[in-house]
PDB file of N, CA and C in Angstrom:
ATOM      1  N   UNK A   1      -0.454 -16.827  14.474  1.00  0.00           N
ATOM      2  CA  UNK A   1       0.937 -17.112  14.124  1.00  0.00           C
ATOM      3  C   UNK A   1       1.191 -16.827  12.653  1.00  0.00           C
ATOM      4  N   UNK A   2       0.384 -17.153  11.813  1.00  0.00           N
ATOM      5  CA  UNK A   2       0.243 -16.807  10.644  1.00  0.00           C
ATOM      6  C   UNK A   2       0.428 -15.246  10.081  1.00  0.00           C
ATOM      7  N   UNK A   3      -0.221 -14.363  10.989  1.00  0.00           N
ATOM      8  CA  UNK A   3      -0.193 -13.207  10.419  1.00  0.00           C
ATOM      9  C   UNK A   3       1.612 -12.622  11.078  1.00  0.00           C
ATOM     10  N   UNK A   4       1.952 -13.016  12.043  1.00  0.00           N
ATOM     11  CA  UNK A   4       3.297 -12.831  12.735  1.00  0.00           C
ATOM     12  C   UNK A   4       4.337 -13.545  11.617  1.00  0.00           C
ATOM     13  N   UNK A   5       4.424 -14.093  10.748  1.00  0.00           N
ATOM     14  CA  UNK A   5       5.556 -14.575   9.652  1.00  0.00           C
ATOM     15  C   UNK A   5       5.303 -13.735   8.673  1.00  0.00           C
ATOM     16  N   UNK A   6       3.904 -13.248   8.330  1.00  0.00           N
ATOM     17  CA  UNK A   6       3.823 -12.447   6.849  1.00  0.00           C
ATOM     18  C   UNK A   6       4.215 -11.190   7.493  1.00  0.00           C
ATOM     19  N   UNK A   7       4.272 -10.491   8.811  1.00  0.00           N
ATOM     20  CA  UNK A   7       4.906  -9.583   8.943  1.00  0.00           C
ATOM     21  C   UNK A   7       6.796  -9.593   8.754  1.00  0.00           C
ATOM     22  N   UNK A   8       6.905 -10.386   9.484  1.00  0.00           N
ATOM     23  CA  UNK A   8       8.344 -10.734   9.768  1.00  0.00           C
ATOM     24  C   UNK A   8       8.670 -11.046   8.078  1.00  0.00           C
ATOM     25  N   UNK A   9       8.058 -11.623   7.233  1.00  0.00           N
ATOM     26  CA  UNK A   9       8.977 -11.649   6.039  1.00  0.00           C
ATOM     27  C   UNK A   9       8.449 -10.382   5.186  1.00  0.00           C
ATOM     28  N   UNK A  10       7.445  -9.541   5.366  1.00  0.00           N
ATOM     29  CA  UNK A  10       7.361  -8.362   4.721  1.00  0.00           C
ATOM     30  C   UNK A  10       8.471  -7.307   5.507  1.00  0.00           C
ATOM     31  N   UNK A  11       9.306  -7.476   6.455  1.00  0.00           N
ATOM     32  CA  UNK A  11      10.070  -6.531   7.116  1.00  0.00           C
ATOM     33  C   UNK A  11      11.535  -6.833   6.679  1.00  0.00           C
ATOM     34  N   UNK A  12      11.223  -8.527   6.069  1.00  0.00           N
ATOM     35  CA  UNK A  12      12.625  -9.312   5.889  1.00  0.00           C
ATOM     36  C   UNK A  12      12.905  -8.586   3.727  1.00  0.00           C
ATOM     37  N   UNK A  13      11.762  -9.537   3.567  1.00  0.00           N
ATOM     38  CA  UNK A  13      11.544  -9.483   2.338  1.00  0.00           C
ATOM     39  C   UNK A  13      10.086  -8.652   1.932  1.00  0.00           C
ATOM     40  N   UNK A  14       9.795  -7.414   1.844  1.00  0.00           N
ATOM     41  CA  UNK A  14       8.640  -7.091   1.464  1.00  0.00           C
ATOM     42  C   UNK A  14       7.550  -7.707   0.666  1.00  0.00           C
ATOM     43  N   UNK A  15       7.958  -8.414  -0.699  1.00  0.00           N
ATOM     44  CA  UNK A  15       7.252  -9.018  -1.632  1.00  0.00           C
ATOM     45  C   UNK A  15       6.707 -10.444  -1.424  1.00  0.00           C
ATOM     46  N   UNK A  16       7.513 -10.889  -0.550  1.00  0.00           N
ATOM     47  CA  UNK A  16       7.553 -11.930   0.092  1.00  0.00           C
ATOM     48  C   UNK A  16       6.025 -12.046   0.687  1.00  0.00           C
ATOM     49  N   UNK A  17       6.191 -11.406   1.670  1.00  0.00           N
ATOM     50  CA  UNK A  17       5.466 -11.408   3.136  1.00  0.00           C
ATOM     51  C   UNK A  17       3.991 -10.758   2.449  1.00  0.00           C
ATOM     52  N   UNK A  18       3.773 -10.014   1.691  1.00  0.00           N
ATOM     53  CA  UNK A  18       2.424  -9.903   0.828  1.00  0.00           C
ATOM     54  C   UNK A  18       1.736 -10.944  -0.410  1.00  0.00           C
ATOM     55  N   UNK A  19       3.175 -11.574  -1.002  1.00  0.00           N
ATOM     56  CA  UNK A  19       3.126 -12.604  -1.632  1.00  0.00           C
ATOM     57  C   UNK A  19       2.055 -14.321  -0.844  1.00  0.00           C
ATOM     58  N   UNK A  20       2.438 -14.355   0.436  1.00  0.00           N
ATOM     59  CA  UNK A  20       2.001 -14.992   1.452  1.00  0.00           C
ATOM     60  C   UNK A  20      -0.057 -14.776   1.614  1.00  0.00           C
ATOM     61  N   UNK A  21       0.236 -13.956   1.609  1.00  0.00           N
ATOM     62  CA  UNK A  21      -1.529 -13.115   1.835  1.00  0.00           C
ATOM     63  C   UNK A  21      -2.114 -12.924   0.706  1.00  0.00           C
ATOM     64  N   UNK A  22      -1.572 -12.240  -0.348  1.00  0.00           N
ATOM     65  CA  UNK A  22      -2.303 -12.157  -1.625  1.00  0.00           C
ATOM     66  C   UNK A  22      -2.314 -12.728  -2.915  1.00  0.00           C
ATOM     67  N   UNK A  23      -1.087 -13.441  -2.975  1.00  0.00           N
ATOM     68  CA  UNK A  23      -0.673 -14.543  -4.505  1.00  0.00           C
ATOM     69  C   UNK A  23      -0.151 -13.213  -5.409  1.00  0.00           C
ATOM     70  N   UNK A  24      -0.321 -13.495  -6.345  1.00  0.00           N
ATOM     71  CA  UNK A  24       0.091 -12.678  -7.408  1.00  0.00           C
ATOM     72  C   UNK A  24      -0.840 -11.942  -7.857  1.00  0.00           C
ATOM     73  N   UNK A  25      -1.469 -10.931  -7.134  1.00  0.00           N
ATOM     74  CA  UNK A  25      -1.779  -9.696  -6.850  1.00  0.00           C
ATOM     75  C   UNK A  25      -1.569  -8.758  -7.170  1.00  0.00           C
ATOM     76  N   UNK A  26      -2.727  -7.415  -7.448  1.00  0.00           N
ATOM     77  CA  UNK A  26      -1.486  -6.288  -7.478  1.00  0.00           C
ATOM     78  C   UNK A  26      -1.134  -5.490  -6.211  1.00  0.00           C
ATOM     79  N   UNK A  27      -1.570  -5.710  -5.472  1.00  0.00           N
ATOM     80  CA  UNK A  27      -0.737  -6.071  -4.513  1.00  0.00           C
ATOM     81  C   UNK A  27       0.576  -6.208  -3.981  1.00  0.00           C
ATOM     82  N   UNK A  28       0.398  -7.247  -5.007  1.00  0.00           N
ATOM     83  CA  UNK A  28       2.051  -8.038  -4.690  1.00  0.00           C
ATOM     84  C   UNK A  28       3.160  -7.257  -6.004  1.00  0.00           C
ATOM     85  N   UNK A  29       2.493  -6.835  -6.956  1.00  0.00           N
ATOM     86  CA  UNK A  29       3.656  -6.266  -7.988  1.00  0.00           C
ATOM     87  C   UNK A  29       3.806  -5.180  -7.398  1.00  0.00           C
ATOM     88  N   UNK A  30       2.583  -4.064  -6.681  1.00  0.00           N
ATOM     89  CA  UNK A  30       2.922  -2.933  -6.345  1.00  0.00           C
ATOM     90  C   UNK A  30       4.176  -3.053  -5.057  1.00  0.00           C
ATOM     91  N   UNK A  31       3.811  -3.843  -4.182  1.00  0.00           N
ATOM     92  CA  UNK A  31       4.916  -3.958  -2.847  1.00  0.00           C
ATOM     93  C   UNK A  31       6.765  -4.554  -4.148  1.00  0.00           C
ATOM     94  N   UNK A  32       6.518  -5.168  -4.861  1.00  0.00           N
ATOM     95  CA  UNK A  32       7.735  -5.587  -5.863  1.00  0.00           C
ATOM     96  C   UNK A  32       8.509  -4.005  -6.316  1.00  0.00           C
ATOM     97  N   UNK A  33       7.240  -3.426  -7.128  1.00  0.00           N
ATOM     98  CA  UNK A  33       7.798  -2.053  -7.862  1.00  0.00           C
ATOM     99  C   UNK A  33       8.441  -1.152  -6.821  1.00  0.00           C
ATOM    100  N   UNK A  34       7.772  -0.998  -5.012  1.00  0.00           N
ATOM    101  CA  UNK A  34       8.224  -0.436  -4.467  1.00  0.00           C
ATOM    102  C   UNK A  34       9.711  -0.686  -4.247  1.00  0.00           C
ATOM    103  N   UNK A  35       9.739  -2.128  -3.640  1.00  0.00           N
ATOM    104  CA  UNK A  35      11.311  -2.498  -2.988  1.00  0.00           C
ATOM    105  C   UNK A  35      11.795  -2.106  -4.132  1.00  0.00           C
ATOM    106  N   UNK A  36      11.683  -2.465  -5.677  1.00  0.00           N
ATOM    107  CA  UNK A  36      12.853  -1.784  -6.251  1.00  0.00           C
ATOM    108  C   UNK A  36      13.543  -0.761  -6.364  1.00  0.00           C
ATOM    109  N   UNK A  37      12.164  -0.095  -6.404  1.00  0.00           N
ATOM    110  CA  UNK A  37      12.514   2.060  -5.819  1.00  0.00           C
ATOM    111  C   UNK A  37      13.183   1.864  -4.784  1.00  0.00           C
ATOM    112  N   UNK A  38      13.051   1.280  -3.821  1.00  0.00           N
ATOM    113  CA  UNK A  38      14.011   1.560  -2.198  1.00  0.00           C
ATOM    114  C   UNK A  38      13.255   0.241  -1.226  1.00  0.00           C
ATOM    115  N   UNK A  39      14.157  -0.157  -0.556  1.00  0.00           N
ATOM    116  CA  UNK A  39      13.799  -1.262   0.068  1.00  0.00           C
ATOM    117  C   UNK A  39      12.773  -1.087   1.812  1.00  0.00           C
ATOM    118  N   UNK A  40      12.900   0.487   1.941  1.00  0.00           N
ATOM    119  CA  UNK A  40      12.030   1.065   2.678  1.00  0.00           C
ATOM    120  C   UNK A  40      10.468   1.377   2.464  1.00  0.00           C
ATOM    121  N   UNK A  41      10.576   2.319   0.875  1.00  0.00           N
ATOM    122  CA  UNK A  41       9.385   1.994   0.271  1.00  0.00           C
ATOM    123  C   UNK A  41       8.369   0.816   0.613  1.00  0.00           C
ATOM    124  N   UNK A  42       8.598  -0.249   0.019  1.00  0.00           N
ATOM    125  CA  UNK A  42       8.329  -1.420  -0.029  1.00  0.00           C
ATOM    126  C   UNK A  42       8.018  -2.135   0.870  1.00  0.00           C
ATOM    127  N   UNK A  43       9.083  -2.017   2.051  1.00  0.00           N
ATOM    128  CA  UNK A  43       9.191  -2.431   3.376  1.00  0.00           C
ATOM    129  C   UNK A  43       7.696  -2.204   4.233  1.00  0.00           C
ATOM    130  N   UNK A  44       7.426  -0.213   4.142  1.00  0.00           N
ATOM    131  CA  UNK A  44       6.346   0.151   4.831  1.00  0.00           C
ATOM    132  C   UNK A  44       4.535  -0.294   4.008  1.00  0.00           C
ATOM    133  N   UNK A  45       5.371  -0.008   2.815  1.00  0.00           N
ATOM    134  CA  UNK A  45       3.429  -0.395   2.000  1.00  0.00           C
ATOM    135  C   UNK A  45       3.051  -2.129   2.207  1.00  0.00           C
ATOM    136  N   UNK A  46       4.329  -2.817   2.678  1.00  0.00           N
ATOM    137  CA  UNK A  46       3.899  -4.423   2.349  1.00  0.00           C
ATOM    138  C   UNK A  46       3.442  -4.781   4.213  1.00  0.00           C
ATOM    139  N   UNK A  47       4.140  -3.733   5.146  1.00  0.00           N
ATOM    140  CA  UNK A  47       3.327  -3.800   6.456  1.00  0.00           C
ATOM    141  C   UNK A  47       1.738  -3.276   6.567  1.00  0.00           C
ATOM    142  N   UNK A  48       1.967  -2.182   5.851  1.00  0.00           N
ATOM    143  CA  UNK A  48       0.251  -1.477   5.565  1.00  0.00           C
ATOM    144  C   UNK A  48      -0.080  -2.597   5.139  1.00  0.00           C
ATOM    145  N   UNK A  49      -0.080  -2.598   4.010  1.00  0.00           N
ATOM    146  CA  UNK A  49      -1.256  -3.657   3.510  1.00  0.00           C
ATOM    147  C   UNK A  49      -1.758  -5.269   4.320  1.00  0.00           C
ATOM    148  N   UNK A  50      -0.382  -5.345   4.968  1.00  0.00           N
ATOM    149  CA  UNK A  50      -0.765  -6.422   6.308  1.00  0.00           C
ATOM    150  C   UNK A  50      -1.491  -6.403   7.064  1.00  0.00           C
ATOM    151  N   UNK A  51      -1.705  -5.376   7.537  1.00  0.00           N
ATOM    152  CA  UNK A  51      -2.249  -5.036   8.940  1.00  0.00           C
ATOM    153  C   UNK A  51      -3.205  -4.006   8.601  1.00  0.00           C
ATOM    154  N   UNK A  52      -3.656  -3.615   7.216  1.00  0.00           N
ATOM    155  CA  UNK A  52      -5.167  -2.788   6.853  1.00  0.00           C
ATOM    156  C   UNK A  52      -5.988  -3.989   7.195  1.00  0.00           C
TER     157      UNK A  52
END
């Protein structure tokens, strides 16, 4: 169930939903820097990194 919300808020909120799994990470700034470029960006690298 756990891994089913960090998806759902990395699809909602990208930074979010990696934020959940990794803390303040880079990781988590890289999925940040993406959504700012485009909220698709962001969207797909914060599911990758979910589900690598």
């Amino acid at each position: 169930m756990g891994s089913f919300l960090e998806i759902l808020c990395a699809v909602l909120i990208p930074p979010l939903g990696v934020f959940l799994r990794f803390g303040c990470g880079l990781e988590f700034w890289l999925s940040l820097l993406l959504t700012f470029f485009g909220f698709i960006p962001g969207m797909v690298y914060a599911i990758w990194v979910l589900t690598k």
